[in-house]
N, C-alpha and C. Protein backbone atom coordinates (compact mmCIF):
# COMPACT_ATOMS: atom_id res chain seq x y z
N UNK A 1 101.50 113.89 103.98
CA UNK A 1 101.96 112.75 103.21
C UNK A 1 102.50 111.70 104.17
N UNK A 2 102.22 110.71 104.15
CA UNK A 2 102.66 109.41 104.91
C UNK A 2 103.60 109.21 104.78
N UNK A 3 104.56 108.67 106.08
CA UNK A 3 105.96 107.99 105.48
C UNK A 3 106.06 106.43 104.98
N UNK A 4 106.88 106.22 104.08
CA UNK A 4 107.01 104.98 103.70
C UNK A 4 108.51 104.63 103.88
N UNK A 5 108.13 102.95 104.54
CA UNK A 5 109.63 102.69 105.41
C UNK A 5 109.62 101.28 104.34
N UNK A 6 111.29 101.02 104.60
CA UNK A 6 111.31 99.43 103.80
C UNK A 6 112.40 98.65 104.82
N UNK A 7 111.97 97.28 105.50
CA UNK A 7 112.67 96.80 106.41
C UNK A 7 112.16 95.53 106.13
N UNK A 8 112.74 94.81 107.46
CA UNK A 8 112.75 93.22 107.16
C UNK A 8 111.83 92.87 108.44
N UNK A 9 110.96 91.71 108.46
CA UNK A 9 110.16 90.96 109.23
C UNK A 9 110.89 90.79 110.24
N UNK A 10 110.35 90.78 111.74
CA UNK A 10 111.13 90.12 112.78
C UNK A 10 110.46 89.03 113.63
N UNK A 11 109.46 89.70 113.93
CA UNK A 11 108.65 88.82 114.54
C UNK A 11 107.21 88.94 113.98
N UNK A 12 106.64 87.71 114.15
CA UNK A 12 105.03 87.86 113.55
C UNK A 12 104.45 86.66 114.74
N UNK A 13 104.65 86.96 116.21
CA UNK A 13 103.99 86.17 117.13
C UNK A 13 102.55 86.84 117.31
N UNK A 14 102.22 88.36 116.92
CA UNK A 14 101.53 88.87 117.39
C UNK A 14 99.96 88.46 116.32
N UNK A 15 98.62 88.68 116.38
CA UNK A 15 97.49 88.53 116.17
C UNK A 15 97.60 89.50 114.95
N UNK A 16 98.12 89.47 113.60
CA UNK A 16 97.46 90.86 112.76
C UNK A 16 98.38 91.71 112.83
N UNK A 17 99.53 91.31 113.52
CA UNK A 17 100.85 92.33 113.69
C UNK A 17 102.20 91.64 113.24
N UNK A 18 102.57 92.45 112.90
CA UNK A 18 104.12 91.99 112.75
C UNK A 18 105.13 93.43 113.01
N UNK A 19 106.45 92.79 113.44
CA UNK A 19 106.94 93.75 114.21
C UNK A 19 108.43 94.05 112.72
N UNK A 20 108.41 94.82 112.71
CA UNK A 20 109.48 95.20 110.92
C UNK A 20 110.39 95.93 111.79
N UNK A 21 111.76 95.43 110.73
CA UNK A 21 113.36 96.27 111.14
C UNK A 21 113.58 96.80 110.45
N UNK A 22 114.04 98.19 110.52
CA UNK A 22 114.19 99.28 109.63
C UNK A 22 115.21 100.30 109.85
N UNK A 23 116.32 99.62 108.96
CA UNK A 23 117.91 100.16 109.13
C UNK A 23 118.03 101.64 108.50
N UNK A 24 118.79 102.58 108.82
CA UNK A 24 118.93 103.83 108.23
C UNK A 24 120.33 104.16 108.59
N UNK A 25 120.89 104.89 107.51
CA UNK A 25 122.52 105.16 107.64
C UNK A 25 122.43 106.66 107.73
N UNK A 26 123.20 107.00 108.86
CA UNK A 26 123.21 108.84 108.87
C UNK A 26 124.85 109.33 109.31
N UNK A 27 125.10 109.84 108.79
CA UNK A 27 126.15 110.52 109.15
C UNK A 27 126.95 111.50 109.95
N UNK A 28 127.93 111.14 111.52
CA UNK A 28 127.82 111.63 112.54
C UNK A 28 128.12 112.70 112.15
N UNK A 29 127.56 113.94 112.85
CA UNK A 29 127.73 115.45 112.61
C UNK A 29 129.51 115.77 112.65
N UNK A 30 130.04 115.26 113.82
CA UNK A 30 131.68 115.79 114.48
C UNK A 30 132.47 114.67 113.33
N UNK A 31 132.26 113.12 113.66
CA UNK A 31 133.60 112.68 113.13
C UNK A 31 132.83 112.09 111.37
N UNK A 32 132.03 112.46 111.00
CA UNK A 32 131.55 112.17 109.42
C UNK A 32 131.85 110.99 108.87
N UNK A 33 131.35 110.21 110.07
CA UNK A 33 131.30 108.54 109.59
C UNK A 33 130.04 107.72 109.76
N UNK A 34 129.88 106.95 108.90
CA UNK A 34 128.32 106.43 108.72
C UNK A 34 127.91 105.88 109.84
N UNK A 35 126.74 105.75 110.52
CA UNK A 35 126.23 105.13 111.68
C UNK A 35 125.17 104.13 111.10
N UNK A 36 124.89 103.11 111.66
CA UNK A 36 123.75 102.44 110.89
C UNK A 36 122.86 102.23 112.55
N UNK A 37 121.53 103.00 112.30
CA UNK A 37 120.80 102.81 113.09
C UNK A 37 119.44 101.89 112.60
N UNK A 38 118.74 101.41 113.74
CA UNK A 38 118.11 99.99 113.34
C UNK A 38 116.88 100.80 114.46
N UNK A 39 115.81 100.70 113.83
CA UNK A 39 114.40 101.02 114.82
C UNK A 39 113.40 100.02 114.19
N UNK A 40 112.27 99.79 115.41
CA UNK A 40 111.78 98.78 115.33
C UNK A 40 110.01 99.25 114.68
N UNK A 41 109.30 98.67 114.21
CA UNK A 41 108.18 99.27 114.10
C UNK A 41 106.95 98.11 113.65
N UNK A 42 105.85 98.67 115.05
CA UNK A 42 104.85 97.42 114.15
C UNK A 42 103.50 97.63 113.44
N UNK A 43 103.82 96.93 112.41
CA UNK A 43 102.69 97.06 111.79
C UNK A 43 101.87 96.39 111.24
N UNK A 44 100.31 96.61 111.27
CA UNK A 44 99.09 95.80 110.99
C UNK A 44 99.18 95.18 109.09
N UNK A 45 98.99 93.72 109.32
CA UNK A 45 98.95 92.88 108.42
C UNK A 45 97.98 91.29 108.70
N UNK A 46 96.93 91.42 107.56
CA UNK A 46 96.19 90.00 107.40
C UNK A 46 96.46 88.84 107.81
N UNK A 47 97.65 88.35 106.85
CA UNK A 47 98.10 87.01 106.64
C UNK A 47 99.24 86.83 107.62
N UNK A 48 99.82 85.75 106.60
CA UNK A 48 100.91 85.59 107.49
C UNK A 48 102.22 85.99 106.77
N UNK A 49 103.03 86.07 107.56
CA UNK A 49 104.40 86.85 106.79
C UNK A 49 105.31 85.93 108.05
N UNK A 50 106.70 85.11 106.91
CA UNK A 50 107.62 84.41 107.38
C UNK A 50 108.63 85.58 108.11
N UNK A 51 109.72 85.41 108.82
CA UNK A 51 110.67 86.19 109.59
C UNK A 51 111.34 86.01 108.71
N UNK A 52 112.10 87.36 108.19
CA UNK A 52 113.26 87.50 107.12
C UNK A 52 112.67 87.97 106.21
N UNK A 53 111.04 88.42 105.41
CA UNK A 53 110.81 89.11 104.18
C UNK A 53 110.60 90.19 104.52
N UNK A 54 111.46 90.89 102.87
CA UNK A 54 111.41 92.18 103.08
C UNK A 54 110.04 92.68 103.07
N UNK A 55 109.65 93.85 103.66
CA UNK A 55 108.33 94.31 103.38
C UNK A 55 108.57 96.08 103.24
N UNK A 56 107.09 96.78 102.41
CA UNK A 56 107.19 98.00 102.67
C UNK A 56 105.73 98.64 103.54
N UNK A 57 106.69 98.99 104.38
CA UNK A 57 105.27 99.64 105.02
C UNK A 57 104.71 101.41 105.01
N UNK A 58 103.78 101.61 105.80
CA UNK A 58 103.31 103.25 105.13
C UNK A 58 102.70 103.23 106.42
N UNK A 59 102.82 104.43 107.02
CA UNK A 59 102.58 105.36 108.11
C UNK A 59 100.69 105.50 107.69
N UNK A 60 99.85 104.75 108.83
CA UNK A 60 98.56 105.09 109.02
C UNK A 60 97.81 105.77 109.89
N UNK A 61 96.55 105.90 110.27
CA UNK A 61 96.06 106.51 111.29
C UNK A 61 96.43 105.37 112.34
N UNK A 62 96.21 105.69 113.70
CA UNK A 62 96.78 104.44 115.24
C UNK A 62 95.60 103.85 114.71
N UNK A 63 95.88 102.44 114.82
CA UNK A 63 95.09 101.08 114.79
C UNK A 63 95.58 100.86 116.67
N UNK A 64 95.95 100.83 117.51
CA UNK A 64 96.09 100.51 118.39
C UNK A 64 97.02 101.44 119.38
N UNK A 65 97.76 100.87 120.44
CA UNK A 65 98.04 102.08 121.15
C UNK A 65 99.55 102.43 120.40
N UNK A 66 100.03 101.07 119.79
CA UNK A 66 101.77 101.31 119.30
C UNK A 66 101.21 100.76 117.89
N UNK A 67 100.17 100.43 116.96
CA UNK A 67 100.53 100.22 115.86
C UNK A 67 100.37 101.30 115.25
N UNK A 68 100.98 102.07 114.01
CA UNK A 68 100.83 103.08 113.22
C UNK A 68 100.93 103.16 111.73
N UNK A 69 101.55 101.85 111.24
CA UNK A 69 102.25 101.25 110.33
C UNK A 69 100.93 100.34 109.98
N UNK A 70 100.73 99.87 108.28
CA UNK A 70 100.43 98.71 107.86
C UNK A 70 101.52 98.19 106.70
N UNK A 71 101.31 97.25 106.53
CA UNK A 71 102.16 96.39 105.56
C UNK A 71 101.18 96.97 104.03
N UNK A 72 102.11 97.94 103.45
CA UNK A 72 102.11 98.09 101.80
C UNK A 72 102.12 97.18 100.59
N UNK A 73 103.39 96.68 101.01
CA UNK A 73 103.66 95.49 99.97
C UNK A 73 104.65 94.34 100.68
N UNK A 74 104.94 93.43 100.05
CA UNK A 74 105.69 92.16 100.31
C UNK A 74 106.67 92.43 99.05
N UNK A 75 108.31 92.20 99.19
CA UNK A 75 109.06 92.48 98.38
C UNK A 75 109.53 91.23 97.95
N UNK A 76 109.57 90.15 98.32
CA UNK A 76 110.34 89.18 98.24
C UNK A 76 109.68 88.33 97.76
C-alpha cells in the first residue's frame, strides 16, 4: 500500500517537479514532549503549482533518481 503524505509547496523551480513540506509531530521517547519534524519530498506534477498550496501526495514507483512522490490532489 502506498504512503500518502499531506504538506505544503516549496519550491516549483524544477521541470515537472515540485519539492513539498511535510510536517509530522512525534513524541520524544525520555522527556514526552512533542517534536515537530519537517522532511522534504519531491514530487512529479504537470502544471503549475504556486508556493504555499497545500497538496496531497502518494508514494510511486522512482520516476527519477530522488522523485518517488506524485501530486494526488491540490487542497486549496
Amino acid at each position: 500500500m502506498p504512503q500518502v503524505k499531506f504538506g505544503t509547496v516549496k519550491s516549483n523551480k524544477m521541470k515537472n517537479t515540485v519539492v513539498v513540506s511535510v510536517n509530522t509531530k512525534i513524541k520524544h521517547p525520555f522527556y514526552k514532549k512533542l517534536i515537530n519534524k519537517t522532511a522534504k519530498y519531491k514530487a512529479h506534477y504537470e502544471g503549475e503549482l504556486p508556493v504555499g498550496k497545500k497538496v496531497k501526495i502518494i508514494e510511486t514507483k522512482p520516476m527519477s533518481k530522488d522523485v518517488h512522490f506524485k501530486v494526488e490532489e491540490v487542497l486549496d
